[in-house]
PDB file of N, CA and C in Angstrom:
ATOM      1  N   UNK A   1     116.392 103.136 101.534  1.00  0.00           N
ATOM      2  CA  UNK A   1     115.148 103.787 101.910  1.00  0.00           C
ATOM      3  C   UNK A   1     114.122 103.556 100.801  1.00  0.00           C
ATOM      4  N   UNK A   2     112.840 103.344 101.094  1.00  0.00           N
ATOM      5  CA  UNK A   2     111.996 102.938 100.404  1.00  0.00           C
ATOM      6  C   UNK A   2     110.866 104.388  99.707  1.00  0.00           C
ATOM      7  N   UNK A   3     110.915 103.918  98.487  1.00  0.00           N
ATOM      8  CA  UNK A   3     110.374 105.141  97.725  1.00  0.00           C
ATOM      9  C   UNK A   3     108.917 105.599  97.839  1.00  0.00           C
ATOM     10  N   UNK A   4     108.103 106.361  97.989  1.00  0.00           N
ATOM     11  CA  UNK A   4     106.805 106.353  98.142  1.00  0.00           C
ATOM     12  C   UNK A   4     105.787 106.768  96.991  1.00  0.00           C
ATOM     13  N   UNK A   5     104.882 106.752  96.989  1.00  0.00           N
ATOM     14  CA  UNK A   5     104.097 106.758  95.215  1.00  0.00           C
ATOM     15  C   UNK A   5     103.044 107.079  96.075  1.00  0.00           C
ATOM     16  N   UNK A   6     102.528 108.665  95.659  1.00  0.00           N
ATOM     17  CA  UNK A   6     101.682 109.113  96.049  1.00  0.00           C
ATOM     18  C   UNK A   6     100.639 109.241  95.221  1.00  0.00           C
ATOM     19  N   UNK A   7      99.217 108.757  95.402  1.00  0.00           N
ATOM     20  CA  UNK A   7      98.550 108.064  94.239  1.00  0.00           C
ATOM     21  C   UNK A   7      97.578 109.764  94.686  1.00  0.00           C
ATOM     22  N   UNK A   8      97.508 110.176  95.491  1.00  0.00           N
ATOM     23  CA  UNK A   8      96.285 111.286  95.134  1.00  0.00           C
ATOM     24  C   UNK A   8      95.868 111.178  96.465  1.00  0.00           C
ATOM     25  N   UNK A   9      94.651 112.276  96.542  1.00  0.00           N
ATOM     26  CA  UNK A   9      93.862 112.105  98.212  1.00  0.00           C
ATOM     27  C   UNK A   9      93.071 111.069  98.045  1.00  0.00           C
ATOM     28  N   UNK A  10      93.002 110.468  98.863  1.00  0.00           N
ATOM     29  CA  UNK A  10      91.779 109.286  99.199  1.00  0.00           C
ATOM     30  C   UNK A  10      90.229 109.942  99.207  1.00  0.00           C
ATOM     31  N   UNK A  11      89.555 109.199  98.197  1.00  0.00           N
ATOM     32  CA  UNK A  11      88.396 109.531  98.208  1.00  0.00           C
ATOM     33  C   UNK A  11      87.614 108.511  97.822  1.00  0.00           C
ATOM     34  N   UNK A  12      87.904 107.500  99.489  1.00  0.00           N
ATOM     35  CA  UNK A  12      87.209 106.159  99.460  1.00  0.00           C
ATOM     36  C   UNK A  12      86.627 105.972 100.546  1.00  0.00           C
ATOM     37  N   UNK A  13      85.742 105.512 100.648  1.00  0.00           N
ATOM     38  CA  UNK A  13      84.590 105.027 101.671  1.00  0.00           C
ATOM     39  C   UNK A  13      84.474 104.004 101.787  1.00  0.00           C
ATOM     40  N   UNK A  14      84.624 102.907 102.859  1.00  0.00           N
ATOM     41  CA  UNK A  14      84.222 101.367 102.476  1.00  0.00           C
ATOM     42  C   UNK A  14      82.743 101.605 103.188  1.00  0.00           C
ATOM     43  N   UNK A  15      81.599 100.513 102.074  1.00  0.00           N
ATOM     44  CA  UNK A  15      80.196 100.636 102.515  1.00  0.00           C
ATOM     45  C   UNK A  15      80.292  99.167 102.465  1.00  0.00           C
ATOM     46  N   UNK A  16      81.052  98.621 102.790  1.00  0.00           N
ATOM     47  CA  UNK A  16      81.003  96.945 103.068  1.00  0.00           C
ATOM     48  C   UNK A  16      80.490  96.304 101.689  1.00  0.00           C
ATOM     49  N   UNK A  17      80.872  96.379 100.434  1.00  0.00           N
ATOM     50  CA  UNK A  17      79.780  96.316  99.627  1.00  0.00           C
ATOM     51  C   UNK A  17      80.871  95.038  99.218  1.00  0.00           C
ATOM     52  N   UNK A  18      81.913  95.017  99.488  1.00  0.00           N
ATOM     53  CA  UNK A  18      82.758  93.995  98.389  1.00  0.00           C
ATOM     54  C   UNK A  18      83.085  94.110  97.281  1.00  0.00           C
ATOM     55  N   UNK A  19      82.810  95.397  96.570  1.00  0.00           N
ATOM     56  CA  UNK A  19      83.001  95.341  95.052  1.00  0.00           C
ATOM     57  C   UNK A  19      84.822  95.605  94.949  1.00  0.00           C
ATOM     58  N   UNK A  20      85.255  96.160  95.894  1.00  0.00           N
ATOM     59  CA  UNK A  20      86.526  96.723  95.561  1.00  0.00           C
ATOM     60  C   UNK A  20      87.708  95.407  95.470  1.00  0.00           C
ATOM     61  N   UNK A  21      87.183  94.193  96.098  1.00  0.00           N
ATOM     62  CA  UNK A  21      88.260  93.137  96.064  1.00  0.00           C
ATOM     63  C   UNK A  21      86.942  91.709  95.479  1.00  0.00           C
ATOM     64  N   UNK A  22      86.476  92.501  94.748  1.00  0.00           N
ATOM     65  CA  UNK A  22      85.968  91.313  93.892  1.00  0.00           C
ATOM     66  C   UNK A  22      85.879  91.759  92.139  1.00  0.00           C
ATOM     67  N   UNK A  23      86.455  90.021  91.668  1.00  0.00           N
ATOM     68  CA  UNK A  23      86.229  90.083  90.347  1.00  0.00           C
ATOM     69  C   UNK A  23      87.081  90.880  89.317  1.00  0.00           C
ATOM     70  N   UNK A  24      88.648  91.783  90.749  1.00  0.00           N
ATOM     71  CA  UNK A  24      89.568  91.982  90.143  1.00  0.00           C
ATOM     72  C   UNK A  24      91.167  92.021  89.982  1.00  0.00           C
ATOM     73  N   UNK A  25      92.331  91.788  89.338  1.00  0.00           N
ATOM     74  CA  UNK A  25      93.231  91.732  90.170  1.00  0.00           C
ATOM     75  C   UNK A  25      93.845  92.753  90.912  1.00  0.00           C
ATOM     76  N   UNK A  26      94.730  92.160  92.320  1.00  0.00           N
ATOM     77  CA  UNK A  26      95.075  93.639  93.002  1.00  0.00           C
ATOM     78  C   UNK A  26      96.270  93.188  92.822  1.00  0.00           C
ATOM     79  N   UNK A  27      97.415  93.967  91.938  1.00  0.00           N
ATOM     80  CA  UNK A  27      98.754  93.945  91.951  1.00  0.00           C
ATOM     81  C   UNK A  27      99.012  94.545  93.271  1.00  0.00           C
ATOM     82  N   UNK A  28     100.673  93.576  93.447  1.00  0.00           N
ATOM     83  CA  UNK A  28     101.388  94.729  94.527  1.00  0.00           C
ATOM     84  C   UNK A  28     102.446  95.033  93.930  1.00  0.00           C
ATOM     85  N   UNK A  29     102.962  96.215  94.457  1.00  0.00           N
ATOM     86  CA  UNK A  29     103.817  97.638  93.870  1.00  0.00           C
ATOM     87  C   UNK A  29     105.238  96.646  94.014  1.00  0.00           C
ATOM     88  N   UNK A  30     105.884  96.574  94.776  1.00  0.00           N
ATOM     89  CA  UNK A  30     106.852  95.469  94.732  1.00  0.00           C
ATOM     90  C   UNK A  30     107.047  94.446  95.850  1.00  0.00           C
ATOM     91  N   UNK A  31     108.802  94.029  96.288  1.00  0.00           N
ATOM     92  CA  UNK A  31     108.395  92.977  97.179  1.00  0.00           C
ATOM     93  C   UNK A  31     108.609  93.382  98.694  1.00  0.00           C
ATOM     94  N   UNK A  32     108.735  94.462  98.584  1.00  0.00           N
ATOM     95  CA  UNK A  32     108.313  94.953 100.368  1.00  0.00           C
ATOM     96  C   UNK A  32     106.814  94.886 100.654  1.00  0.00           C
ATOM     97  N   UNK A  33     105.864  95.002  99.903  1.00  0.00           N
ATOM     98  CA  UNK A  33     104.747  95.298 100.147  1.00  0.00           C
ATOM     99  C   UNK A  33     104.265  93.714  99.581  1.00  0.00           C
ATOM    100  N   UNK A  34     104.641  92.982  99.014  1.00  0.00           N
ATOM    101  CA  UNK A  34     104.373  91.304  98.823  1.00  0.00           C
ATOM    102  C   UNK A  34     104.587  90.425 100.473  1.00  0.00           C
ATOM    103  N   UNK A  35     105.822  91.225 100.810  1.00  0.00           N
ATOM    104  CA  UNK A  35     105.884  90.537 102.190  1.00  0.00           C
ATOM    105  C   UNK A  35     105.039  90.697 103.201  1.00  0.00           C
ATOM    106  N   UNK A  36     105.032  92.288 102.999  1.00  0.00           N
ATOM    107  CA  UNK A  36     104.179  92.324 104.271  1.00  0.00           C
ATOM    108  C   UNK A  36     102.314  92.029 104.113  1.00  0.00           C
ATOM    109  N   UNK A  37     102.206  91.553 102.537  1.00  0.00           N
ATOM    110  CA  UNK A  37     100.664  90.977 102.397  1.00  0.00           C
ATOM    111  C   UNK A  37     101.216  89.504 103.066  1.00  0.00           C
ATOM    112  N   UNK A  38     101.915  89.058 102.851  1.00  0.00           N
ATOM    113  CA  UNK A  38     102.441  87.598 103.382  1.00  0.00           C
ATOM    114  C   UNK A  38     102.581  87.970 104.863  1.00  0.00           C
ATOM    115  N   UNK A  39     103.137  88.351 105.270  1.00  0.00           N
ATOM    116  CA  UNK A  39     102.891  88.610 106.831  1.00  0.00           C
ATOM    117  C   UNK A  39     101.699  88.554 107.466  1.00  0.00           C
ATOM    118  N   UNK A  40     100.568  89.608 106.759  1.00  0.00           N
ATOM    119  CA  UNK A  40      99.246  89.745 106.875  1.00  0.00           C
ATOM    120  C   UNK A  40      98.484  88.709 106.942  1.00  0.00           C
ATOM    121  N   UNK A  41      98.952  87.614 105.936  1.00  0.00           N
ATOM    122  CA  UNK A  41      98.710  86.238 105.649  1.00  0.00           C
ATOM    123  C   UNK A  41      98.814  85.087 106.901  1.00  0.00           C
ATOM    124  N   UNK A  42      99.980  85.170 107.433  1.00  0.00           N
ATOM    125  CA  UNK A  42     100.316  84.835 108.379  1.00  0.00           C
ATOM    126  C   UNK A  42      99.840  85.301 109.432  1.00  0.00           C
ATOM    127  N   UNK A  43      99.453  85.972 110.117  1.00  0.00           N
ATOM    128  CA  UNK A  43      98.759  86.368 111.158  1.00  0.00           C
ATOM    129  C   UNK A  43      97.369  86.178 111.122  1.00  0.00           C
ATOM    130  N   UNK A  44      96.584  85.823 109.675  1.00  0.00           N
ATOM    131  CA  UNK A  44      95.357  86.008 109.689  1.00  0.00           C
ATOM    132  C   UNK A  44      94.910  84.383 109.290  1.00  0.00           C
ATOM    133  N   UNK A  45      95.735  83.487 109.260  1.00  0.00           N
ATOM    134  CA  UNK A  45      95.947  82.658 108.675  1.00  0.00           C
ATOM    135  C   UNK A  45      95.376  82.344 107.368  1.00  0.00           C
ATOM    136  N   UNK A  46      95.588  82.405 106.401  1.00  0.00           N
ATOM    137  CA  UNK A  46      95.489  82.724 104.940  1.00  0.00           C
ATOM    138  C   UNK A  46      96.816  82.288 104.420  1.00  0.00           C
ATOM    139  N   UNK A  47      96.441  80.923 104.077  1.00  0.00           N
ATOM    140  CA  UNK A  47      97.852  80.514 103.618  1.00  0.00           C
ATOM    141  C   UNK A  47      97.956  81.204 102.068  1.00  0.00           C
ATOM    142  N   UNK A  48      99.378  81.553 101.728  1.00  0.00           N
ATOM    143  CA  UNK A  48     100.097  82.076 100.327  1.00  0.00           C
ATOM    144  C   UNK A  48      98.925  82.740  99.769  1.00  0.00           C
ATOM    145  N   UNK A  49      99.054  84.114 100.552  1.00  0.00           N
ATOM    146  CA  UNK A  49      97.901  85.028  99.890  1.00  0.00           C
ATOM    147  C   UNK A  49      98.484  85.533  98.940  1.00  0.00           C
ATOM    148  N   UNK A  50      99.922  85.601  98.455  1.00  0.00           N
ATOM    149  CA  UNK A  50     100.677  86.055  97.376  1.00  0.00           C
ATOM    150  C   UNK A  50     100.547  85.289  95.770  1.00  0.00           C
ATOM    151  N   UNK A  51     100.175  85.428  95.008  1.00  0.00           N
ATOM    152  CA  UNK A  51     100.570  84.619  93.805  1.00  0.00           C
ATOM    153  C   UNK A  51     100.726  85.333  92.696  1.00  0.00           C
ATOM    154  N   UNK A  52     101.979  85.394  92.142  1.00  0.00           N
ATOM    155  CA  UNK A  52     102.593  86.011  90.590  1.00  0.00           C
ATOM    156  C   UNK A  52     103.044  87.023  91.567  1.00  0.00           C
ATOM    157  N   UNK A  53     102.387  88.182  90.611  1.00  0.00           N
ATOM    158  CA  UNK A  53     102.713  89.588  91.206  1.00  0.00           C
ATOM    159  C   UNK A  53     101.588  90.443  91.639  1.00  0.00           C
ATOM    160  N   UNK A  54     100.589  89.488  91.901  1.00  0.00           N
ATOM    161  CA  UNK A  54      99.300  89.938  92.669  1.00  0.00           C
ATOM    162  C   UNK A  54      98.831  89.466  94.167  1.00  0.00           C
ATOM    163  N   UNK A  55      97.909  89.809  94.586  1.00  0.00           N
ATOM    164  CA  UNK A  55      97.433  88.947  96.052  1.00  0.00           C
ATOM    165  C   UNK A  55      96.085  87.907  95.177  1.00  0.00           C
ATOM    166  N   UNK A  56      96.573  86.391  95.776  1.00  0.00           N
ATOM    167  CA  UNK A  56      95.528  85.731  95.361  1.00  0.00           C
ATOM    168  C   UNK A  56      94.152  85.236  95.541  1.00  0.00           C
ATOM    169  N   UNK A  57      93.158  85.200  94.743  1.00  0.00           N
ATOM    170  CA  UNK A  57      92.261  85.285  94.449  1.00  0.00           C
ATOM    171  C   UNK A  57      91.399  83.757  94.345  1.00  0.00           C
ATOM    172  N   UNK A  58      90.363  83.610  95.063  1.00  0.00           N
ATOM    173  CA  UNK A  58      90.010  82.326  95.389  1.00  0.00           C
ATOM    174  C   UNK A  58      88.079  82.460  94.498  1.00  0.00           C
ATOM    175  N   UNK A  59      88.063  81.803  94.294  1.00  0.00           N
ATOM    176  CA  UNK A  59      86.311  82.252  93.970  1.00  0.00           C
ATOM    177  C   UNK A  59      86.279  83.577  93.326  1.00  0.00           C
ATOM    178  N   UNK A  60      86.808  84.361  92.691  1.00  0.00           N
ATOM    179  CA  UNK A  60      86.855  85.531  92.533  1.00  0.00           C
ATOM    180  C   UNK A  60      86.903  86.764  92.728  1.00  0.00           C
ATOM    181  N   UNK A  61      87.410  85.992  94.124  1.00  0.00           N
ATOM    182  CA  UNK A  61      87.207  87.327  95.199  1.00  0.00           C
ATOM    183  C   UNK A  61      88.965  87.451  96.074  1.00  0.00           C
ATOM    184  N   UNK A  62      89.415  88.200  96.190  1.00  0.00           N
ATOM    185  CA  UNK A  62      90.411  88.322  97.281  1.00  0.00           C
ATOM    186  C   UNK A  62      90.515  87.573  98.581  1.00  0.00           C
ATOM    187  N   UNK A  63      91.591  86.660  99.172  1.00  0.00           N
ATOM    188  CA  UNK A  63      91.394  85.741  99.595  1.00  0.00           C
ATOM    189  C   UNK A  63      91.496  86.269 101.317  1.00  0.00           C
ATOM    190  N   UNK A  64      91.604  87.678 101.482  1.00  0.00           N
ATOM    191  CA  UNK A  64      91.405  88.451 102.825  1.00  0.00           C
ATOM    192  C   UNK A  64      89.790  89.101 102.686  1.00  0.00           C
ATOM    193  N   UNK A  65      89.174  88.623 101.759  1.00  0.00           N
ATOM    194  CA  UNK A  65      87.791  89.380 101.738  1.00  0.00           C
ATOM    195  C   UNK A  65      86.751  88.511 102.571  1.00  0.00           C
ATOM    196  N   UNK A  66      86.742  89.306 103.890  1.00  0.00           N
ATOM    197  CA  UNK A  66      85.904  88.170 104.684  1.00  0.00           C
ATOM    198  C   UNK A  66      84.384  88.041 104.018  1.00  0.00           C
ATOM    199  N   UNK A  67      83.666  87.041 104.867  1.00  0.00           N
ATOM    200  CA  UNK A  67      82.096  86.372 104.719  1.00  0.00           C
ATOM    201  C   UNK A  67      81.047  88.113 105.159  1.00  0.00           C
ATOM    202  N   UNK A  68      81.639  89.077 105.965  1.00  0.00           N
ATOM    203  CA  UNK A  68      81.217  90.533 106.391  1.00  0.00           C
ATOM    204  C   UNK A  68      81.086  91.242 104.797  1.00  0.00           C
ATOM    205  N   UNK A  69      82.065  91.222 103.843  1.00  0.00           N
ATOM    206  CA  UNK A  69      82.504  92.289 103.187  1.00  0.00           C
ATOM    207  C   UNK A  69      83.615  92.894 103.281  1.00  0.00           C
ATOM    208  N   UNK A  70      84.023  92.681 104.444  1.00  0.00           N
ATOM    209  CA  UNK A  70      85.216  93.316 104.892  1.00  0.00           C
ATOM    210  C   UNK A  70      86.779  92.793 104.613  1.00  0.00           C
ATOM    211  N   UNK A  71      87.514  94.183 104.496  1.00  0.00           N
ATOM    212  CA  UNK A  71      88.748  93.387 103.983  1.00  0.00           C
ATOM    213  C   UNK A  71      89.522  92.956 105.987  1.00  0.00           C
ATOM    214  N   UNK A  72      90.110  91.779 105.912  1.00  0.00           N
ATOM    215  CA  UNK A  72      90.640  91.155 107.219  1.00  0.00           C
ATOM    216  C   UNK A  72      91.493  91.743 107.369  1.00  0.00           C
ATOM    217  N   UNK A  73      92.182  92.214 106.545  1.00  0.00           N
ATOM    218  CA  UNK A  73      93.534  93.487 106.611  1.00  0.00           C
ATOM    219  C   UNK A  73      93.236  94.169 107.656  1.00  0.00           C
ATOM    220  N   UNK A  74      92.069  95.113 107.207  1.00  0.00           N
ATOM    221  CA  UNK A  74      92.319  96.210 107.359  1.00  0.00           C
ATOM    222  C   UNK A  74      91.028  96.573 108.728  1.00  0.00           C
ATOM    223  N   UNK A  75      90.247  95.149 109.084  1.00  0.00           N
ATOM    224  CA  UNK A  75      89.213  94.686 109.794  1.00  0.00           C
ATOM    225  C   UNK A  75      90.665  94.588 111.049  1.00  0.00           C
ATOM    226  N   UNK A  76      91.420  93.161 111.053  1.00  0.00           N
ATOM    227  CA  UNK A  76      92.118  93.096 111.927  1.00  0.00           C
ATOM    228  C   UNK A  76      93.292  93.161 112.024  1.00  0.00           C
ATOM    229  N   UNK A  77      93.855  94.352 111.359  1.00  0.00           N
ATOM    230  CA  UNK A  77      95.133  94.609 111.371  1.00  0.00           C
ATOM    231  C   UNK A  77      95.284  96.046 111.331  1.00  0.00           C
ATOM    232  N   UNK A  78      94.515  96.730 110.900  1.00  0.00           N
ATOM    233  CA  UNK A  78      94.016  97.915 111.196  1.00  0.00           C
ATOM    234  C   UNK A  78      95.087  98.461 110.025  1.00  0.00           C
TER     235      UNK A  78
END
């Protein structure tokens, strides 16, 4: 069974602005959550959005950060 890490209440708003997946790295917690960014990858086609122990980063920006602002995740995958 997989452990959960409760970071606090959410007190985030997306205003489409892009700052949150630009210009930094986004580690992932381990490799259940590497896969399923790779999954994400795969469905969105985004080849090897995984690299090291982060999601990778193209231009300086997150490589699910659409041309909108928007993250594709969470745009079409809900």
């Amino acid at each position: 069974m997989a452990s959960i890490q409760v970071l606090g209440e959410n007190r985030y708003r997306c205003f489409g602005c892009g700052s949150c997946c630009f210009g930094h790295a986004i580690e992932l917690i381990d490799a259940d959550e590497a896969a399923r960014i790779e999954a994400a990858g795969e469905k969105l086609g985004v080849p090897n959005p995984v690299e090291g122990t982060g999601v990778r980063f193209e231009a300086n920006r997150c490589v699910f950060h659409g041309q909108d602002n928007l993250c594709q995740i969470h745009k079409e995958l809900g």
